[in-house]
N, C-alpha and C. Protein backbone atom coordinates (compact mmCIF):
# COMPACT_ATOMS: atom_id res chain seq x y z
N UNK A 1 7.28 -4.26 -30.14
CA UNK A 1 6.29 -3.21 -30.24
C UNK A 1 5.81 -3.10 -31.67
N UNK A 2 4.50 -2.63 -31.65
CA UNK A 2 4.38 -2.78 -33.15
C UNK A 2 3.95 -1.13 -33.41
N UNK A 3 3.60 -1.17 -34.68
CA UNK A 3 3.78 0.66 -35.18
C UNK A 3 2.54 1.07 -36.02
N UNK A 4 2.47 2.32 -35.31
CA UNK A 4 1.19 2.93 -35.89
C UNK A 4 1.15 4.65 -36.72
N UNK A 5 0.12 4.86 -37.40
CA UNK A 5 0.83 5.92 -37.93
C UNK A 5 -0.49 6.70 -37.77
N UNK A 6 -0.52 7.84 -37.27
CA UNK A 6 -1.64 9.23 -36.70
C UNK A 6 -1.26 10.10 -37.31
N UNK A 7 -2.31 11.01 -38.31
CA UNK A 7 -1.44 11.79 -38.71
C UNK A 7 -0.36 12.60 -39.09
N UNK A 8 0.27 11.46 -39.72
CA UNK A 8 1.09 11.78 -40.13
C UNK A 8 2.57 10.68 -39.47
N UNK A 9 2.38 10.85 -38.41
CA UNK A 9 3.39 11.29 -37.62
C UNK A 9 3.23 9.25 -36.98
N UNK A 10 4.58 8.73 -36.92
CA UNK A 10 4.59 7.08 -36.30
C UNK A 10 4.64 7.04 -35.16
N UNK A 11 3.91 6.23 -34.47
CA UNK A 11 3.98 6.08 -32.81
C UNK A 11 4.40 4.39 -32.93
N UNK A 12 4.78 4.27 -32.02
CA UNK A 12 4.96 2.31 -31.32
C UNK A 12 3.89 2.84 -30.38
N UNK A 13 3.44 1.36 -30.09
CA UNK A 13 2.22 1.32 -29.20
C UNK A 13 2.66 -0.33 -28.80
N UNK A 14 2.19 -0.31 -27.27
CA UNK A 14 2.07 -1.69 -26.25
C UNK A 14 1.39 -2.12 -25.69
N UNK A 15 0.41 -3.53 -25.33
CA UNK A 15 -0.73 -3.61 -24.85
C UNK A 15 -0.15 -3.73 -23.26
N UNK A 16 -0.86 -3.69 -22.51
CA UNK A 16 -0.71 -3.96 -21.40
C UNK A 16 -1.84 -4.82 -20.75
N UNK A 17 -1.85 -5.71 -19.43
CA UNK A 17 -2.94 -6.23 -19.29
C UNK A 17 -2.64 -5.93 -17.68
N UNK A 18 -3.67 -6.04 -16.90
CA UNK A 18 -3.83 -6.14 -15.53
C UNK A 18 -4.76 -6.71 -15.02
N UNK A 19 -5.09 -7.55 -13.65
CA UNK A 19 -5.46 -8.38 -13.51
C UNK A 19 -5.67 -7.89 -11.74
N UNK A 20 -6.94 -7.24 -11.33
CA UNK A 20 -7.03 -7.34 -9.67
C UNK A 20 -8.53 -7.67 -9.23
N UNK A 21 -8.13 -7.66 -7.99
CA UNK A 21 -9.75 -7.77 -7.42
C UNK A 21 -11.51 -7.18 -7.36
N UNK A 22 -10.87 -6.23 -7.85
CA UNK A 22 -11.86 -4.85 -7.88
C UNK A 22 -12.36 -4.94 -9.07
N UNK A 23 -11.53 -4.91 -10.17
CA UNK A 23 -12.03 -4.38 -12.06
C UNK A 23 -11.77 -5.88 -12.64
N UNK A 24 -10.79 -6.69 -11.99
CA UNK A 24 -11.23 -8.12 -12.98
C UNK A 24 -9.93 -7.88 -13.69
N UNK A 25 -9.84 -8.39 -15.21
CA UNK A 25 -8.83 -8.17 -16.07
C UNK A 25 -9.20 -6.66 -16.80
N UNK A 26 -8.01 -5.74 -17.00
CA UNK A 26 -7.93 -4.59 -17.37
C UNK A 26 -6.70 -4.06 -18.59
N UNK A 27 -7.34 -4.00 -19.35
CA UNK A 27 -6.37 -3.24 -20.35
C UNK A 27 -5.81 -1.53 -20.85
N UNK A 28 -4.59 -1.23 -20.86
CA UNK A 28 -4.60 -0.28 -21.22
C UNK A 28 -3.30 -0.40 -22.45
N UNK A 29 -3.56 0.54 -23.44
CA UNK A 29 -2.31 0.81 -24.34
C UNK A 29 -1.43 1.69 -24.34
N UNK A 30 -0.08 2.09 -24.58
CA UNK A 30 0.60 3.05 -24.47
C UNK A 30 1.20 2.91 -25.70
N UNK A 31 1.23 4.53 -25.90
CA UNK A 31 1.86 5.05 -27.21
C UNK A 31 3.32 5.81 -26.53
N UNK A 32 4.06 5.73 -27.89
CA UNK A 32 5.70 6.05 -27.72
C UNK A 32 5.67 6.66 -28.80
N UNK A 33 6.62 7.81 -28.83
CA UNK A 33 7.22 8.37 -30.47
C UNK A 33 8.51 8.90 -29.98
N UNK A 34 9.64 8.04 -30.95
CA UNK A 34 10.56 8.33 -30.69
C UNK A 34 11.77 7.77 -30.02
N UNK A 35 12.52 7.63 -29.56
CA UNK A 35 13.39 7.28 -28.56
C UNK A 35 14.48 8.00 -27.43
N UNK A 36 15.04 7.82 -26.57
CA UNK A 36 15.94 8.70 -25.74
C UNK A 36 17.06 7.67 -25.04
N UNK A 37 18.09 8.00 -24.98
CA UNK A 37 19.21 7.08 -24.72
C UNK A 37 19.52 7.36 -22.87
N UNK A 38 19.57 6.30 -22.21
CA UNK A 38 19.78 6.10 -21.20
C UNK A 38 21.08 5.85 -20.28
N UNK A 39 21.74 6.06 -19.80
CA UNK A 39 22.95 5.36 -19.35
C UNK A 39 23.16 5.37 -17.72
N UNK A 40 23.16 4.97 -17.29
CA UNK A 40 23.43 4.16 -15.36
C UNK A 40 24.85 3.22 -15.61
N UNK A 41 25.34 3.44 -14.34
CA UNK A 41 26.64 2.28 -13.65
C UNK A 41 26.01 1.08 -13.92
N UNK A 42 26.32 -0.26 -13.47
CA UNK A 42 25.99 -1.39 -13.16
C UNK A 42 25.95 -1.33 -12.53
N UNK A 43 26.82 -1.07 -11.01
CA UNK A 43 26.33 -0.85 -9.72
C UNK A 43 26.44 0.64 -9.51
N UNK A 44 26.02 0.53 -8.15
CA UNK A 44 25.45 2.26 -7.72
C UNK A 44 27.10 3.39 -8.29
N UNK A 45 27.95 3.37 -8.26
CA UNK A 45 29.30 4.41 -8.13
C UNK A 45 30.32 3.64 -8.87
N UNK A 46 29.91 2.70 -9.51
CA UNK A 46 31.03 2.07 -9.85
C UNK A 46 30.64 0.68 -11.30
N UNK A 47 31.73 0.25 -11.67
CA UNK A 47 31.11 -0.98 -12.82
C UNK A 47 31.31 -0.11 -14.00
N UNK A 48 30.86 -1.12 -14.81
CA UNK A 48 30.97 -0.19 -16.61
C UNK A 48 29.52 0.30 -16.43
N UNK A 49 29.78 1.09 -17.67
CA UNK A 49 28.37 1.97 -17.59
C UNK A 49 27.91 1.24 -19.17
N UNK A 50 26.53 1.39 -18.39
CA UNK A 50 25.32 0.52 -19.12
C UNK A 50 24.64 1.36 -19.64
N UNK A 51 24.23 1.53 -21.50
CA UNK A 51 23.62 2.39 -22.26
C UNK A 51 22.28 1.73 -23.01
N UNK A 52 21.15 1.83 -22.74
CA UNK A 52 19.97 1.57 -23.08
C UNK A 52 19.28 3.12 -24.09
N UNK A 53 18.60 2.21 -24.70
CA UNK A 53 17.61 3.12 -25.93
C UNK A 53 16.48 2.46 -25.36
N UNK A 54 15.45 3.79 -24.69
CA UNK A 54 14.50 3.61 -23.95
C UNK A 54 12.97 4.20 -25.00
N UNK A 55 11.74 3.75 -25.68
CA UNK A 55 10.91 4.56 -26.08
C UNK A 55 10.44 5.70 -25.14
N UNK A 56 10.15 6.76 -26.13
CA UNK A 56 9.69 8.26 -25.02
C UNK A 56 8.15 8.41 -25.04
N UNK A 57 7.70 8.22 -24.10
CA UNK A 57 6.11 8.00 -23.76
C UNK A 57 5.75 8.93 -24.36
N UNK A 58 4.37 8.92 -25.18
CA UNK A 58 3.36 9.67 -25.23
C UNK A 58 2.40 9.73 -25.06
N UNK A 59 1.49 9.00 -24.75
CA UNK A 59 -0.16 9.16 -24.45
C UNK A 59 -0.59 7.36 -24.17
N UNK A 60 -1.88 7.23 -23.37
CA UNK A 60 -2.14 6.06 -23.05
C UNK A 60 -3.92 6.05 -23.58
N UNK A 61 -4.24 5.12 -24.04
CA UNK A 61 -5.27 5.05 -23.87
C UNK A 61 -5.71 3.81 -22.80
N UNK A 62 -6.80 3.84 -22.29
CA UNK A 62 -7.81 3.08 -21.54
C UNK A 62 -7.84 1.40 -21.97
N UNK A 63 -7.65 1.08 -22.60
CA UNK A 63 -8.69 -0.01 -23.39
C UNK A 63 -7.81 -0.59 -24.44
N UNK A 64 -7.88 -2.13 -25.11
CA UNK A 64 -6.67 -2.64 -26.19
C UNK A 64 -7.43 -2.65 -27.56
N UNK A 65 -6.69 -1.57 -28.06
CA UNK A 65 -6.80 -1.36 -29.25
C UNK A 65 -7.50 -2.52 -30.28
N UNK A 66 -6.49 -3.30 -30.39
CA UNK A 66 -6.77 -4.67 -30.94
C UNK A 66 -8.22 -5.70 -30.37
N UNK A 67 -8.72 -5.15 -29.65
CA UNK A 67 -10.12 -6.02 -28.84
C UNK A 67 -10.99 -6.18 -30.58
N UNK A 68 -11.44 -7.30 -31.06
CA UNK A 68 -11.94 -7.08 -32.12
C UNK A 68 -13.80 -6.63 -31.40
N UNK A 69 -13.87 -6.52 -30.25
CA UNK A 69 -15.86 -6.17 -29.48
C UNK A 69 -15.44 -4.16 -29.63
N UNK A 70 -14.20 -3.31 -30.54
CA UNK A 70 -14.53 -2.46 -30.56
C UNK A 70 -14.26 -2.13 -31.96
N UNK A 71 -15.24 -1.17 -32.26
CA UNK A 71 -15.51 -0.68 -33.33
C UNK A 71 -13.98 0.15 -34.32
N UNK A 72 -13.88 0.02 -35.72
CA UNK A 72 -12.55 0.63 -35.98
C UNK A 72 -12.94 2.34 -35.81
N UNK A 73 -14.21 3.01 -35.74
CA UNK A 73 -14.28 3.91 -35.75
C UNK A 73 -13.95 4.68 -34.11
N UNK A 74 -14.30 3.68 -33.24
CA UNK A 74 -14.18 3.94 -31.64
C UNK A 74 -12.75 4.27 -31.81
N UNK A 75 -12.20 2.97 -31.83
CA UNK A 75 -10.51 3.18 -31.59
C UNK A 75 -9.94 4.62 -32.18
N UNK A 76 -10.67 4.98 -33.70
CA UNK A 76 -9.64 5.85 -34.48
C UNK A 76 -10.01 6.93 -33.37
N UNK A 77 -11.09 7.45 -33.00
CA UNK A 77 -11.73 8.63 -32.58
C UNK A 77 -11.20 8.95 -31.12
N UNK A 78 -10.94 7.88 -30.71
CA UNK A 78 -10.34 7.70 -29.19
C UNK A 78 -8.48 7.81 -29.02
N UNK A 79 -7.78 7.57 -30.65
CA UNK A 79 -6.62 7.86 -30.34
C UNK A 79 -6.30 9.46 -30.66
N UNK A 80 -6.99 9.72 -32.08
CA UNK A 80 -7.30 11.08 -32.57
C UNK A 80 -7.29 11.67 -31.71
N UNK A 81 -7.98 11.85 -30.60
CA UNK A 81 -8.26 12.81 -29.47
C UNK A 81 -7.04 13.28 -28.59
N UNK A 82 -6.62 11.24 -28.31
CA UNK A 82 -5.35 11.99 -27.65
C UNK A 82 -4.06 12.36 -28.22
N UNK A 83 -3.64 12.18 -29.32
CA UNK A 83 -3.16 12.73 -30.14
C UNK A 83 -2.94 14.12 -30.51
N UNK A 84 -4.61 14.72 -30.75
CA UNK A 84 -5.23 16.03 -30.63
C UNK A 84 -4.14 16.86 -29.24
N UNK A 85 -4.69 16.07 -27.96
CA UNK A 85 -4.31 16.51 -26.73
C UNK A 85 -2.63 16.88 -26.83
N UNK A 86 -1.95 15.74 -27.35
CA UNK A 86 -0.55 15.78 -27.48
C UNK A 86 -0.26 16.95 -28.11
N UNK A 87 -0.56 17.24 -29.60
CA UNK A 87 -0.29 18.01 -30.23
C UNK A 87 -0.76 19.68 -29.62
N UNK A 88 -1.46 20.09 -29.01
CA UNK A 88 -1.95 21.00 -28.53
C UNK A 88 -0.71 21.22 -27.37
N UNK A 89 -0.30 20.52 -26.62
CA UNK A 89 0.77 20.66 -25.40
C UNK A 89 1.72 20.82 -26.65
N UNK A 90 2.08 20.68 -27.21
CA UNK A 90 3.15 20.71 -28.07
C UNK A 90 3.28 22.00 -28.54
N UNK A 91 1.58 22.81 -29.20
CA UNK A 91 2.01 24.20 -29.28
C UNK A 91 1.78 24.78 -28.45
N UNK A 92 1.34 25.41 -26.83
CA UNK A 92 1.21 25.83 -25.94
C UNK A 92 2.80 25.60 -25.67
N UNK A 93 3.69 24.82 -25.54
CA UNK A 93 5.24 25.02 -25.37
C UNK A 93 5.93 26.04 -26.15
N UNK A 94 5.11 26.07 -27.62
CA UNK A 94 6.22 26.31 -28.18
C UNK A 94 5.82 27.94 -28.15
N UNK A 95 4.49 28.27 -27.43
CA UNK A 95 4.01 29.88 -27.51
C UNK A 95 2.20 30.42 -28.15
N UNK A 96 2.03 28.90 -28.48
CA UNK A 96 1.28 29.42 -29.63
C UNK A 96 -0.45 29.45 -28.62
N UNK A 97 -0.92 30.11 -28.27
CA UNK A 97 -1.58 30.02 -27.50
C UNK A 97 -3.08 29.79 -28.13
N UNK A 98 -3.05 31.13 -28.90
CA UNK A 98 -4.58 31.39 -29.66
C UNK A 98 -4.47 30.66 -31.17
C-alpha cells in the first residue's frame, strides 16, 4: 500500500480494478487510516488462533488516483471532500453538531 497525507493526517490508499460487462474496466480507490488487530481459530472451534493486523477503512473514491488523463487539481478536490465528509462524522460522534 502506498501512503498519502490529507491534512494533516496519513492515510494508505489501494487501487482496485474491475472488469464486467456493463461498465467495461472500472476503477475505484480506497483509503485506510490506521490499523485494528484481528484474531479467528484456524478452524471453526478449534486450532491455534490466528492474529492479523487488518487496515481500518476510511473512505473510497470512484476513480484511480494515479490515472495520469486526471487533473492534480481533480484528484486533490475529490479526496478533500471526502475527507471533509470523514471528518464531519467524526465530530457529529463526538457531539459537536453546530
Amino acid at each position: 500500500m502506498k501512503e498519502l497525507e490529507i491534512r494533516g493526517r496519513k492515510y494508505q490508499y489501494e487501487i482496485f480494478s474491475d472488469c464486467n460487462e456493463y461498465d467495461g474496466l472500472t476503477y475505484e480507490t480506497e483509503f485506510y487510516q490506521g490499523t485494528k488487530i484481528v484474531s479467528k481459530r484456524k478452524y471453526l472451534l478449534f486450532g491455534k488462533r490466528i492474529v492479523k493486523e487488518i487496515p481500518k477503512f476510511a473512505f473510497k473514491v470512484f476513480f484511480n488516483i494515479e490515472d495520469p488523463s486526471f487533473t492534480k487539481s481533480f484528484v486533490r478536490a475529490a479526496v478533500e471532500k471526502q475527507a471533509e465528509l470523514l471528518y464531519r462524522q467524526e465530530e457529529i460522534d463526538r457531539g459537536e453538531i453546530i
